[in-house]
N, C-alpha and C. Protein backbone atom coordinates (compact mmCIF):
# COMPACT_ATOMS: atom_id res chain seq x y z
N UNK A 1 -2.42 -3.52 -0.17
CA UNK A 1 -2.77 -2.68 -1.30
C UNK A 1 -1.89 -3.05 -2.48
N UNK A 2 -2.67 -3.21 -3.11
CA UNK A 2 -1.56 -3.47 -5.12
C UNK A 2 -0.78 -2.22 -5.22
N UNK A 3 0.19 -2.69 -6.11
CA UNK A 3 1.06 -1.84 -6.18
C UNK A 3 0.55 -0.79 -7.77
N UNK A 4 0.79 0.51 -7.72
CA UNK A 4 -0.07 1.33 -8.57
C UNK A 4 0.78 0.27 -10.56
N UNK A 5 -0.64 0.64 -10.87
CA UNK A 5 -0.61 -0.27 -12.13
C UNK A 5 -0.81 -1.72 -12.52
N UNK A 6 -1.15 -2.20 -10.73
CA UNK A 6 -1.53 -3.89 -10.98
C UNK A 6 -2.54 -3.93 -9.89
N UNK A 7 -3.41 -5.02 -10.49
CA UNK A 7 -4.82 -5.54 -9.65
C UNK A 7 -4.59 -6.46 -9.03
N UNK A 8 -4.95 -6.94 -8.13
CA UNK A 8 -4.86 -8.40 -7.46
C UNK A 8 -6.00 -8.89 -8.32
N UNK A 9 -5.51 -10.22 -7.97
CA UNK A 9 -6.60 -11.21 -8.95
C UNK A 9 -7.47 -12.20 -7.56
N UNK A 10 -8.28 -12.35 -7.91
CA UNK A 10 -8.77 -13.45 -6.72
C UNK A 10 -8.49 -14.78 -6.22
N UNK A 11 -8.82 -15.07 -5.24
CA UNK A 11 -7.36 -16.20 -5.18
C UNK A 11 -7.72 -17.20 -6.34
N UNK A 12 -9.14 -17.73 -6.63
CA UNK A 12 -9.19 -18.61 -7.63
C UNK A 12 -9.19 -18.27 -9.13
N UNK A 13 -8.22 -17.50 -9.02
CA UNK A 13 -7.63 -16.43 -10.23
C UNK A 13 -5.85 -16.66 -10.47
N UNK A 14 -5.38 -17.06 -11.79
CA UNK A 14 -3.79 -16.68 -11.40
C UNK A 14 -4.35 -14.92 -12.56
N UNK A 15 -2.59 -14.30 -12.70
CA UNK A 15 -3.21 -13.40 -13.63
C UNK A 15 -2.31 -13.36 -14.49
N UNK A 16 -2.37 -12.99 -16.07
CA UNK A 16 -1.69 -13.06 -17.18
C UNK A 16 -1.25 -11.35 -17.25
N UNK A 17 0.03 -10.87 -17.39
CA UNK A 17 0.56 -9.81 -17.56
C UNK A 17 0.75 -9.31 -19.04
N UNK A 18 -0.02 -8.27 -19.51
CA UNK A 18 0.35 -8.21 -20.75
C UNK A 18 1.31 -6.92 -21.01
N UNK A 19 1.96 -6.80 -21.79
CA UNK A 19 2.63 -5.41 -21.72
C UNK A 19 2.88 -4.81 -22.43
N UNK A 20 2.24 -3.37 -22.69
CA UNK A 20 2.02 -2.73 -24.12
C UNK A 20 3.64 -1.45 -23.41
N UNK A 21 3.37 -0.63 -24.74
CA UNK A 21 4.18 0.42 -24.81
C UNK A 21 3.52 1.45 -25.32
N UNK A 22 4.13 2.65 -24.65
CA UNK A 22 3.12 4.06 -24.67
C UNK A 22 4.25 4.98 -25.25
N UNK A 23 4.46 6.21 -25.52
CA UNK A 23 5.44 7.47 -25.56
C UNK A 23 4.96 8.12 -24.35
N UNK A 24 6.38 8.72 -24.01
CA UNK A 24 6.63 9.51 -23.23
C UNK A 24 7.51 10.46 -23.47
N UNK A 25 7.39 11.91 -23.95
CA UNK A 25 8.35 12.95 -23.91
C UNK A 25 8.85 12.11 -25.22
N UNK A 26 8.40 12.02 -26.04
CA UNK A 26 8.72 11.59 -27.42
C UNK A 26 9.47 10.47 -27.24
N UNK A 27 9.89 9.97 -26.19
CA UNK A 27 10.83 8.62 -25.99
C UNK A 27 9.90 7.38 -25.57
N UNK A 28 10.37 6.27 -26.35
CA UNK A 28 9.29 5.26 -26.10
C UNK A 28 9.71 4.82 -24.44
N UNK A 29 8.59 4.53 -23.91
CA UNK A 29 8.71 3.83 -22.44
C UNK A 29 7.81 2.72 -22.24
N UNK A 30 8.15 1.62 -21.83
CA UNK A 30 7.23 0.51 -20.77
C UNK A 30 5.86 1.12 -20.06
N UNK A 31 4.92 0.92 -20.45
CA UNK A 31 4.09 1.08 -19.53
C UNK A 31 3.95 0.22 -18.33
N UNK A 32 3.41 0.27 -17.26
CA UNK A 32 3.19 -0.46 -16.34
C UNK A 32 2.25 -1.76 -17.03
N UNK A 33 2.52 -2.81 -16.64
CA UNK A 33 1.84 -4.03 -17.00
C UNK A 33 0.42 -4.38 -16.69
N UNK A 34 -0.50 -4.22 -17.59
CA UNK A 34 -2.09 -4.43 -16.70
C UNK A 34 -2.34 -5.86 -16.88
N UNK A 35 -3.10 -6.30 -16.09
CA UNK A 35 -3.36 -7.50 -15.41
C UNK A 35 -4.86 -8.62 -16.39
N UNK A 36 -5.13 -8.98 -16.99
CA UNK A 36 -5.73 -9.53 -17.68
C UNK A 36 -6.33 -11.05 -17.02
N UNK A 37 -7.14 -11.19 -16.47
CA UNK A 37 -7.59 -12.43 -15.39
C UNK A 37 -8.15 -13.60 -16.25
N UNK A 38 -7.57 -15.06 -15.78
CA UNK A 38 -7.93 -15.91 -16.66
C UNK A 38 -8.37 -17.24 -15.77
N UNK A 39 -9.08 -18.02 -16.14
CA UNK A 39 -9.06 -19.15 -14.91
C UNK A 39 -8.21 -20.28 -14.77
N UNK A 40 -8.16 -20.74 -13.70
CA UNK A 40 -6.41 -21.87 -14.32
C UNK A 40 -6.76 -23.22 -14.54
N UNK A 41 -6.47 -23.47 -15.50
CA UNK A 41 -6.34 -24.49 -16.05
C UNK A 41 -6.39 -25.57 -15.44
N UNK A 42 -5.32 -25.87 -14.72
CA UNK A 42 -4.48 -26.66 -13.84
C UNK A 42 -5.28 -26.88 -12.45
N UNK A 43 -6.38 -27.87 -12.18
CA UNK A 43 -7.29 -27.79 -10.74
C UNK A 43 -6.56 -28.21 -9.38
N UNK A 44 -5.26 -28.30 -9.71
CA UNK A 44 -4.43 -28.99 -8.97
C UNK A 44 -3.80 -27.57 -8.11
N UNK A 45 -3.73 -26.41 -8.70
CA UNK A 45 -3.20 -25.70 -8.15
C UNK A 45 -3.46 -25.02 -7.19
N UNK A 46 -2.83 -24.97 -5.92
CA UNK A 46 -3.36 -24.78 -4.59
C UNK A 46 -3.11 -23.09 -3.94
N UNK A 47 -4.09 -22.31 -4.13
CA UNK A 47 -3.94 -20.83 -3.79
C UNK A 47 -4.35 -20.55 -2.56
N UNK A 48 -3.25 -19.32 -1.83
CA UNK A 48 -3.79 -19.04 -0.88
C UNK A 48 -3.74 -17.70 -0.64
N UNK A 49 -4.46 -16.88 0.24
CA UNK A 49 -4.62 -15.28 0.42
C UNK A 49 -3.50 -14.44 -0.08
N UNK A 50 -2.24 -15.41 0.66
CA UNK A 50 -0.95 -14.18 0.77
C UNK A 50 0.09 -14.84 -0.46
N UNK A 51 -0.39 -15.64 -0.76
CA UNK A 51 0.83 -16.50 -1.83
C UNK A 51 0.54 -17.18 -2.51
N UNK A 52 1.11 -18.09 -3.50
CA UNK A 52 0.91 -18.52 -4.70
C UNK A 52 2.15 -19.17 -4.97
N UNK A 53 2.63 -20.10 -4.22
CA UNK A 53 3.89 -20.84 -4.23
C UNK A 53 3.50 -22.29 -4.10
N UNK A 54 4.03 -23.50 -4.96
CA UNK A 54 3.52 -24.75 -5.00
C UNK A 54 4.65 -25.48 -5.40
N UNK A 55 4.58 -26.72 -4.82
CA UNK A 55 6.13 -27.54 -4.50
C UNK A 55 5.59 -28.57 -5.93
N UNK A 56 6.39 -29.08 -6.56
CA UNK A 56 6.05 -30.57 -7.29
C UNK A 56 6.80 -31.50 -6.75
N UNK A 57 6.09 -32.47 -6.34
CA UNK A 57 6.89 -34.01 -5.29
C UNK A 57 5.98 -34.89 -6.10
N UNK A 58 6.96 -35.72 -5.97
CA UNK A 58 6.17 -37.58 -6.17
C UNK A 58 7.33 -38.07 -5.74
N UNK A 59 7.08 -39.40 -5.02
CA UNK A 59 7.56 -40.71 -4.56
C UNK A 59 8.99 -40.32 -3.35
N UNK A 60 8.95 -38.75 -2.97
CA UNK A 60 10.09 -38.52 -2.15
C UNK A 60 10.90 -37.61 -2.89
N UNK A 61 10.58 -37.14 -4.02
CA UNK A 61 11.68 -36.34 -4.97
C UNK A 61 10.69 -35.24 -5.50
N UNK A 62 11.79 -34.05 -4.69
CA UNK A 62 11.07 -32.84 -5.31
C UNK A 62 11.73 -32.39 -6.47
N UNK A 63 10.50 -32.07 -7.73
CA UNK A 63 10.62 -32.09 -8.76
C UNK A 63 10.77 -30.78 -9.29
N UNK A 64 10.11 -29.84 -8.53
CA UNK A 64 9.70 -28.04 -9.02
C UNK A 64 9.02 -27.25 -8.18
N UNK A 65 9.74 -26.80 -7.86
CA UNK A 65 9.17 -25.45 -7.33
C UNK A 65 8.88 -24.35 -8.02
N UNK A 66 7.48 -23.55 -8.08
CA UNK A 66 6.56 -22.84 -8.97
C UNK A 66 6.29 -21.73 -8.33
N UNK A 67 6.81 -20.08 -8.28
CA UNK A 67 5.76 -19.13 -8.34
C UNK A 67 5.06 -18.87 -9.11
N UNK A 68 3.90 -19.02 -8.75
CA UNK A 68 2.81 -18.34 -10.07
C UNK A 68 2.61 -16.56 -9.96
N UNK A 69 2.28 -16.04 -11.05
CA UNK A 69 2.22 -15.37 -11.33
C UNK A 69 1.39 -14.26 -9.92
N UNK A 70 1.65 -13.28 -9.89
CA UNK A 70 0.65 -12.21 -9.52
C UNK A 70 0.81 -12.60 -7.57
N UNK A 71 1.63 -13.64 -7.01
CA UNK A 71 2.55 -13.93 -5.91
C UNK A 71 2.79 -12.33 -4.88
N UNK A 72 2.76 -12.41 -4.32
CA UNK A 72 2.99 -10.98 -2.95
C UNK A 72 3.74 -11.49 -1.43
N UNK A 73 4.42 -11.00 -1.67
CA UNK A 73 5.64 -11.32 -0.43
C UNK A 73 5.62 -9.41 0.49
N UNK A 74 5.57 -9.32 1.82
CA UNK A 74 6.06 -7.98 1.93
C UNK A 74 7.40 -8.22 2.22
N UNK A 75 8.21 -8.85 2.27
CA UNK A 75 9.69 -8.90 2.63
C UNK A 75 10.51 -9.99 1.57
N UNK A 76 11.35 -9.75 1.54
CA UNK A 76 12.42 -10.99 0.96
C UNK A 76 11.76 -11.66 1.32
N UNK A 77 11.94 -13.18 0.49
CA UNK A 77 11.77 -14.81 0.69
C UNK A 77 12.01 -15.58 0.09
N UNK A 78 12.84 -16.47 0.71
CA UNK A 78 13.30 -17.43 -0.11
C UNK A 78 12.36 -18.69 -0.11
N UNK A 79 11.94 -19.67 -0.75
CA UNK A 79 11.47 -20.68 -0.72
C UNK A 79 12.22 -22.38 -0.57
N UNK A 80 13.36 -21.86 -1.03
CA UNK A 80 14.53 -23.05 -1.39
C UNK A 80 15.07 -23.33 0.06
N UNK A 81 14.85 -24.92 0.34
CA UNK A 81 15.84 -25.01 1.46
C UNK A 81 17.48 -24.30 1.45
N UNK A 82 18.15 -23.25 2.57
CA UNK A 82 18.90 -22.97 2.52
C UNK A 82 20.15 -23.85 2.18
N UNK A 83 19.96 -24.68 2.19
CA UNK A 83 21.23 -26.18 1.58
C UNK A 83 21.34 -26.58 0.17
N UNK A 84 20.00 -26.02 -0.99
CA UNK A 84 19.76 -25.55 -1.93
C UNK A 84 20.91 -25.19 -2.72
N UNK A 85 21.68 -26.11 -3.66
CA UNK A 85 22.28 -25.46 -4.91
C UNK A 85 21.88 -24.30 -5.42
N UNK A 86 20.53 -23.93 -5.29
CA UNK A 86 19.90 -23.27 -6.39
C UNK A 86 18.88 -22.42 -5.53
N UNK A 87 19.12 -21.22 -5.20
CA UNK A 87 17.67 -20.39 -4.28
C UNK A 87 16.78 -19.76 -5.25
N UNK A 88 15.74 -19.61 -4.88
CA UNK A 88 14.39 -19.32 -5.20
C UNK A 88 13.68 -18.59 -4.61
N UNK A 89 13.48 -17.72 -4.76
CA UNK A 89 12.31 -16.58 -3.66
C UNK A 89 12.06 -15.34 -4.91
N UNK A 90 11.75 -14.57 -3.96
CA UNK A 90 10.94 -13.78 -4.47
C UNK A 90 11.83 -12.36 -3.63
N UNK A 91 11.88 -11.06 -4.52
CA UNK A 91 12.79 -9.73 -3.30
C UNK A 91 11.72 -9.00 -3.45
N UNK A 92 11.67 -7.91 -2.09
CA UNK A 92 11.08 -7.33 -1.60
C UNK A 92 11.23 -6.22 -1.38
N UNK A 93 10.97 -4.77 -0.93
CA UNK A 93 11.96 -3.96 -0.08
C UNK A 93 10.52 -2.58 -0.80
N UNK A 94 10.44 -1.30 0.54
CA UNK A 94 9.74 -0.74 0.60
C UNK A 94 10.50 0.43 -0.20
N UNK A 95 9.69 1.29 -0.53
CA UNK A 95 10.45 2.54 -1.18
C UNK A 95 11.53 2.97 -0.26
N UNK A 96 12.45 3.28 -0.72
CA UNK A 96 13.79 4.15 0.24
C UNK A 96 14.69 2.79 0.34
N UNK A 97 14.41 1.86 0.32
CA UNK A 97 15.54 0.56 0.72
C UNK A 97 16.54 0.72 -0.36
N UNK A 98 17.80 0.90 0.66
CA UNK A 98 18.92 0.76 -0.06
C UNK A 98 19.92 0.08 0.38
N UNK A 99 20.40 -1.13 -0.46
CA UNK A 99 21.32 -1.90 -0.22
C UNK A 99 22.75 -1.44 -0.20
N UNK A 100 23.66 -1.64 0.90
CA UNK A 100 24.79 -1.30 1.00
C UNK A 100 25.69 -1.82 -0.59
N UNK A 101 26.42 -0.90 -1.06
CA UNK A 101 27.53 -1.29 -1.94
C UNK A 101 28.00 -2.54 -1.48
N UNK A 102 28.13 -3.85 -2.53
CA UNK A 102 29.03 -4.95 -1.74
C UNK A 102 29.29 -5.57 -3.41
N UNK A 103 30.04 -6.96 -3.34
CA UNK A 103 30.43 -7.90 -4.02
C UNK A 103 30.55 -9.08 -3.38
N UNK A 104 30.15 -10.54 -3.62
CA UNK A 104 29.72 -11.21 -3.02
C UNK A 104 31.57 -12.14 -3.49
N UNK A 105 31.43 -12.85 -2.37
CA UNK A 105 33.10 -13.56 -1.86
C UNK A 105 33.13 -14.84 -3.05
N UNK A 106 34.27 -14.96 -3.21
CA UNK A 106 34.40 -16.04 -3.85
C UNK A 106 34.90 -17.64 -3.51
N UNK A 107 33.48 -18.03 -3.17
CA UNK A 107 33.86 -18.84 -2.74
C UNK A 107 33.89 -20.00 -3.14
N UNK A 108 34.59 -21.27 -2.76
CA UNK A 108 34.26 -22.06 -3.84
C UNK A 108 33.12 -23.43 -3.31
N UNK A 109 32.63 -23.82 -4.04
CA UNK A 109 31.38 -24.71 -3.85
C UNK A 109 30.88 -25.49 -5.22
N UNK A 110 30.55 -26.96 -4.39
CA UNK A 110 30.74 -28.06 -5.10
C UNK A 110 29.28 -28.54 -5.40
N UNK A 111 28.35 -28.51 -6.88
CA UNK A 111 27.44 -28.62 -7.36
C UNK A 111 27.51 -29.93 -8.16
N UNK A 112 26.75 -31.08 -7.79
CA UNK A 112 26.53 -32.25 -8.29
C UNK A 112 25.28 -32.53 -9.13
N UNK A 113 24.87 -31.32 -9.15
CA UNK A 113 23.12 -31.26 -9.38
C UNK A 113 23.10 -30.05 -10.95
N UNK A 114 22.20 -29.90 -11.73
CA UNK A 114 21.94 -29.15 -12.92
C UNK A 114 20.15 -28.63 -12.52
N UNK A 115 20.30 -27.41 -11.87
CA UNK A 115 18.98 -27.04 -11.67
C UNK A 115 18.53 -26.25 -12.77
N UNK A 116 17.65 -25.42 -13.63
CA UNK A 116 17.23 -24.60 -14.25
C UNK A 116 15.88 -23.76 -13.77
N UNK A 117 16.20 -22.77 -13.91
CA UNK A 117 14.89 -21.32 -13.50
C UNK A 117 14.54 -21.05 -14.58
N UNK A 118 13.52 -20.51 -15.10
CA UNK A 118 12.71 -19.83 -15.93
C UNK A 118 11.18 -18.92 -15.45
N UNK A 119 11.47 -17.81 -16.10
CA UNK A 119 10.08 -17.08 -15.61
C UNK A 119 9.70 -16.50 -17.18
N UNK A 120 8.58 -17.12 -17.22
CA UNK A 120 7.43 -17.14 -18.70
C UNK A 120 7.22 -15.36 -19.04
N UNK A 121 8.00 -14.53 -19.77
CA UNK A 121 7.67 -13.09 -20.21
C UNK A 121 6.17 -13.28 -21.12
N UNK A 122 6.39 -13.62 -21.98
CA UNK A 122 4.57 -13.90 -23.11
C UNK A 122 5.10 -15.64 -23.09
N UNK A 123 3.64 -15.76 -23.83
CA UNK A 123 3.03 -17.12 -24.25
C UNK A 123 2.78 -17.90 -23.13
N UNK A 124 2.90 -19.18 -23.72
CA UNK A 124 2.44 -20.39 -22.90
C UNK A 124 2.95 -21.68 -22.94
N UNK A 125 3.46 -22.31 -21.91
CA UNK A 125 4.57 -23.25 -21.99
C UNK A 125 3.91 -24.11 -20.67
N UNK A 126 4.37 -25.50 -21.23
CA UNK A 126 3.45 -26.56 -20.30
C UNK A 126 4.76 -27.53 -20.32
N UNK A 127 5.41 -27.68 -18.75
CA UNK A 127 6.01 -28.52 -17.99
C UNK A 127 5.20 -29.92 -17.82
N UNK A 128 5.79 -31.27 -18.36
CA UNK A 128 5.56 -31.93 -17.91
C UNK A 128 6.49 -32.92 -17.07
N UNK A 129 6.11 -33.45 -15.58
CA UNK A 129 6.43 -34.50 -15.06
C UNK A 129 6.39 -35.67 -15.00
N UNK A 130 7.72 -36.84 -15.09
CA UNK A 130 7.75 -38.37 -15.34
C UNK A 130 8.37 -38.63 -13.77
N UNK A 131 8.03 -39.89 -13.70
CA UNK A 131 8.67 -40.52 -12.88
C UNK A 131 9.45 -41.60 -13.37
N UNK A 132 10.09 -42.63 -12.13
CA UNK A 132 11.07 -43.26 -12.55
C UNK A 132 10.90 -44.38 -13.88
N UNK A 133 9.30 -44.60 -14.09
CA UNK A 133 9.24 -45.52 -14.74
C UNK A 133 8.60 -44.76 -16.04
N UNK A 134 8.97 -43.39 -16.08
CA UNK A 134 8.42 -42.82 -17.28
C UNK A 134 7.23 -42.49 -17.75
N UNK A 135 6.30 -42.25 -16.72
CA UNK A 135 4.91 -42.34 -16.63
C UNK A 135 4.57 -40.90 -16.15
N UNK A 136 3.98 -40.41 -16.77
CA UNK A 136 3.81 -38.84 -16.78
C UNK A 136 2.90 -38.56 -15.63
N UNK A 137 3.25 -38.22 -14.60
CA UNK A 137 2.39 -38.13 -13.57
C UNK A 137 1.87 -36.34 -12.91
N UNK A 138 2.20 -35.66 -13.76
CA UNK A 138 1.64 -33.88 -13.68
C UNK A 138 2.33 -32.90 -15.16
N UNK A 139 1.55 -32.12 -15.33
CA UNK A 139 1.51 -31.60 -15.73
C UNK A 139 1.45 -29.82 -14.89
N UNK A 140 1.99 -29.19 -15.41
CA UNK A 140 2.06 -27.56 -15.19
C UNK A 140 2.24 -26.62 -16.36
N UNK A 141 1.14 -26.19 -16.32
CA UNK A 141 0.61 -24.68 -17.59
C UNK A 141 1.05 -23.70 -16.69
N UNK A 142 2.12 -23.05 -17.61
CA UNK A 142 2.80 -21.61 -17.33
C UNK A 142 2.79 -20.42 -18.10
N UNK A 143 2.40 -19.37 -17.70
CA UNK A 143 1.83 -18.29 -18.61
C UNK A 143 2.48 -16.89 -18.05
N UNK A 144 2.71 -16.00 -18.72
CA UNK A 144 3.57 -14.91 -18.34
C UNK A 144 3.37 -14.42 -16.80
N UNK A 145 4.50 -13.93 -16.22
CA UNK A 145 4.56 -13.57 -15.43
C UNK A 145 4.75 -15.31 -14.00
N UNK A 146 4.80 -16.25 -14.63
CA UNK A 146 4.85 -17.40 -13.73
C UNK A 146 6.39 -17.85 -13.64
N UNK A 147 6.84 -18.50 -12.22
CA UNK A 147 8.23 -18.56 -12.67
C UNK A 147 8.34 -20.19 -12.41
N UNK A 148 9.47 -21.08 -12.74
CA UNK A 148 9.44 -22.71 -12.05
C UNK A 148 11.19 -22.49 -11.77
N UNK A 149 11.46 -23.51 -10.95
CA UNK A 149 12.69 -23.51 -11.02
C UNK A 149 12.64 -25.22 -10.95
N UNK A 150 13.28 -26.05 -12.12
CA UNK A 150 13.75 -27.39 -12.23
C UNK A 150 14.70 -28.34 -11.38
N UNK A 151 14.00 -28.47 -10.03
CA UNK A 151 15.25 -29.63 -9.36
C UNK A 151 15.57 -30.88 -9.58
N UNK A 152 14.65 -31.58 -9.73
CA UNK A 152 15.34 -33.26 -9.69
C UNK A 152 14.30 -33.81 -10.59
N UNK A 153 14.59 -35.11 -11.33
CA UNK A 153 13.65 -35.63 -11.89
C UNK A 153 13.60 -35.73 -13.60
N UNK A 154 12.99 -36.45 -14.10
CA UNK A 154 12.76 -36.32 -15.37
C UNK A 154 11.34 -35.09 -16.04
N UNK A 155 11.61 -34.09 -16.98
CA UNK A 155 10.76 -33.38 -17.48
C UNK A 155 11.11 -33.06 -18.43
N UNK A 156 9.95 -32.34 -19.08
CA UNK A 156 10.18 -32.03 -20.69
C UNK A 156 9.29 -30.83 -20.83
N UNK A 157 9.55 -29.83 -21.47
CA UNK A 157 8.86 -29.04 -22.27
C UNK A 157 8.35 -28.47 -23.67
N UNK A 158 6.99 -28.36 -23.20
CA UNK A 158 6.24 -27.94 -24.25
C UNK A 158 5.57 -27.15 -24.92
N UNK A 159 5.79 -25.97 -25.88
CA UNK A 159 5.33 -24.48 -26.24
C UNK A 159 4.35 -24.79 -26.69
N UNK A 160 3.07 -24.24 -25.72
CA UNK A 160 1.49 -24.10 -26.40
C UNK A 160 1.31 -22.65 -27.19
N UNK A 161 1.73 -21.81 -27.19
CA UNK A 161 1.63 -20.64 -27.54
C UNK A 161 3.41 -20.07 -27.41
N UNK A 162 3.46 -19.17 -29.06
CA UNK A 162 5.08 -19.12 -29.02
C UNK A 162 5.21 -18.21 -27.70
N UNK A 163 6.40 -18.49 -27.26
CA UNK A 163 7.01 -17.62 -25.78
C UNK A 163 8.31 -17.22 -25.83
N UNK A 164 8.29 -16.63 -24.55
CA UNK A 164 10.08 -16.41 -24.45
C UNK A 164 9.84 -16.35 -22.84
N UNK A 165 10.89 -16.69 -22.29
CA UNK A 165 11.15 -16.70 -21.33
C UNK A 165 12.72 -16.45 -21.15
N UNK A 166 12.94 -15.60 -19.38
CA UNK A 166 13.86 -15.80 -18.96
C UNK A 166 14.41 -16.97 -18.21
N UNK A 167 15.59 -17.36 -18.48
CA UNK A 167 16.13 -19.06 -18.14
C UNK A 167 17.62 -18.27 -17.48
N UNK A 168 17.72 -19.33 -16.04
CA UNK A 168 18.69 -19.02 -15.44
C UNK A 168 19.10 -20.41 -15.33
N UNK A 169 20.06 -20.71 -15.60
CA UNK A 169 20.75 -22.35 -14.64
C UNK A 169 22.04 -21.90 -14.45
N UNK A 170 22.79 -23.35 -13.59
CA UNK A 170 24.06 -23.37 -12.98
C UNK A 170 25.10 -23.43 -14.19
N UNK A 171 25.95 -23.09 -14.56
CA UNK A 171 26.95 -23.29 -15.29
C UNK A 171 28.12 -23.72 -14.94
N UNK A 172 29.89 -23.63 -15.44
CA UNK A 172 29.40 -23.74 -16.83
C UNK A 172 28.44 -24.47 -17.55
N UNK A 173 27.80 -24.03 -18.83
CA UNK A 173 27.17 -24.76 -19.65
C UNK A 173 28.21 -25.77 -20.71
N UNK A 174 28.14 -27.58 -20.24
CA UNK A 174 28.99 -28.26 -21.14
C UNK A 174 28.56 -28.44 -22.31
N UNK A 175 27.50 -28.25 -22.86
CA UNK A 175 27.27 -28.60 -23.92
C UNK A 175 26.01 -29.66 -24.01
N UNK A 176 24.56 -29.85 -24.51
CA UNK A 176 23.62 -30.78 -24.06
C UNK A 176 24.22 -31.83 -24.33
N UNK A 177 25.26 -32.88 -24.88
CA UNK A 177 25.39 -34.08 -25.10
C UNK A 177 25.97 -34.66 -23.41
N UNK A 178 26.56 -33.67 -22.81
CA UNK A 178 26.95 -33.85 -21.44
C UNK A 178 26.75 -33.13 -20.31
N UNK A 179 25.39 -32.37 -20.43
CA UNK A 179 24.11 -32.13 -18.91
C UNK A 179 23.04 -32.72 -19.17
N UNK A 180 22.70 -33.30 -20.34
CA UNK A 180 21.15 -33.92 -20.77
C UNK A 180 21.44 -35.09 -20.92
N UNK A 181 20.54 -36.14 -20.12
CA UNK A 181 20.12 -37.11 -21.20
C UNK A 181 18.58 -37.08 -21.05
N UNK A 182 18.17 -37.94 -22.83
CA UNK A 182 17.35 -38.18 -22.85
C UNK A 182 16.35 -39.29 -22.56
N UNK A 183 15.24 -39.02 -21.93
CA UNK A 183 14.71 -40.36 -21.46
C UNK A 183 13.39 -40.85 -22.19
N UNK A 184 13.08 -42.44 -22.43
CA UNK A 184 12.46 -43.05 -23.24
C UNK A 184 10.66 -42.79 -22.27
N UNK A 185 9.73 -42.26 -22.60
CA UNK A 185 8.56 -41.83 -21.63
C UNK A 185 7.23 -42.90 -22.17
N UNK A 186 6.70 -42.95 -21.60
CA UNK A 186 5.40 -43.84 -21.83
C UNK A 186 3.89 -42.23 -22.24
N UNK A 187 4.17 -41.83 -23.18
CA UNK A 187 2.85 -41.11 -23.98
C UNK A 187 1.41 -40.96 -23.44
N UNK A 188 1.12 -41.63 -22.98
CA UNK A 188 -0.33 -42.14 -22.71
C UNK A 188 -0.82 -40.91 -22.08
């Protein structure tokens, strides 16, 4: 059953979240997000009953991992191999779940890798994938409510419609002249 204020979409459906604002008791509040159904773009994208999770690979190198939008987990899940710099899932938990008070240990751990997360709030933003020889081999249209997380590989992004998104990566942040470089791509 959907959760009150959202529809499931069909599987050959992702769904676009739009989100207005109402009053309440004279104080402005969030309304619940209604669901706006669109067809996807992208024929590549592989849906199934209970999920909506899709890996990006070429040549042995995984490139992105993608929840799309409107996704249903009944429990925690992670998607990220547990060896993962960088986890990925989705949380869960039924009414009444309450997590014990804690703070997580400090431990220390050694990151060789620059992953980045983002989950699309409005607009529309299109990930593209290169390989080693710079040859654009996928593309991914992302639209609110969709999330990617960036592992390995060369990519670039591109705003089809203005957006904002939330962006998580590893830090510290050095500065782009020394976590980026840029790479020379073949257009075509």
């Amino acid at each position: 059953m959907a959760a009150r204020g959202f529809d499931r979409c069909s599987p050959n459906q992702s769904c676009r979240y739009l989100n207005r604002f109402s009053l309440s008791h004279g104080r402005p509040r969030r309304a619940a997000p209604t669901i706006e159904p669109f067809r996807a773009q992208n024929p590549v994208r592989v849906y199934s009953t209970a999920m909506s999770i899709e890996t990006v690979e070429h040549n042995g190198t995984k490139y992105a991992e993608i929840i799309w939008a409107g996704t249903e987990v009944k429990e925690t899940r992670f998607f990220s191999p547990a060896n993962s710099s960088f986890q990925f899932g989705l949380l869960a938990h039924q009414a009444g779940f309450i997590e014990p008070p804690h703070y997580h240990k400090p431990i220390s751990r050694t990151i060789d890798d620059l992953q980045q997360m983002f989950v699309v709030q409005r607009g529309v933003v299109a990930v593209d994938f290169y390989d080693e020889a710079g040859a654009r081999f996928r593309e991914v249209v992302l639209r609110a409510g969709d999330g990617i997380v960036l592992i390995h590989g060369t990519h670039a992004v591109r705003v089809i419609e203005d957006m904002q998104c939330i962006s998580v990566k590893q830090g510290p942040f050095l500065g782009a002249e020394n976590d980026k470089i840029n790479v020379e791509v073949n257009n075509n």
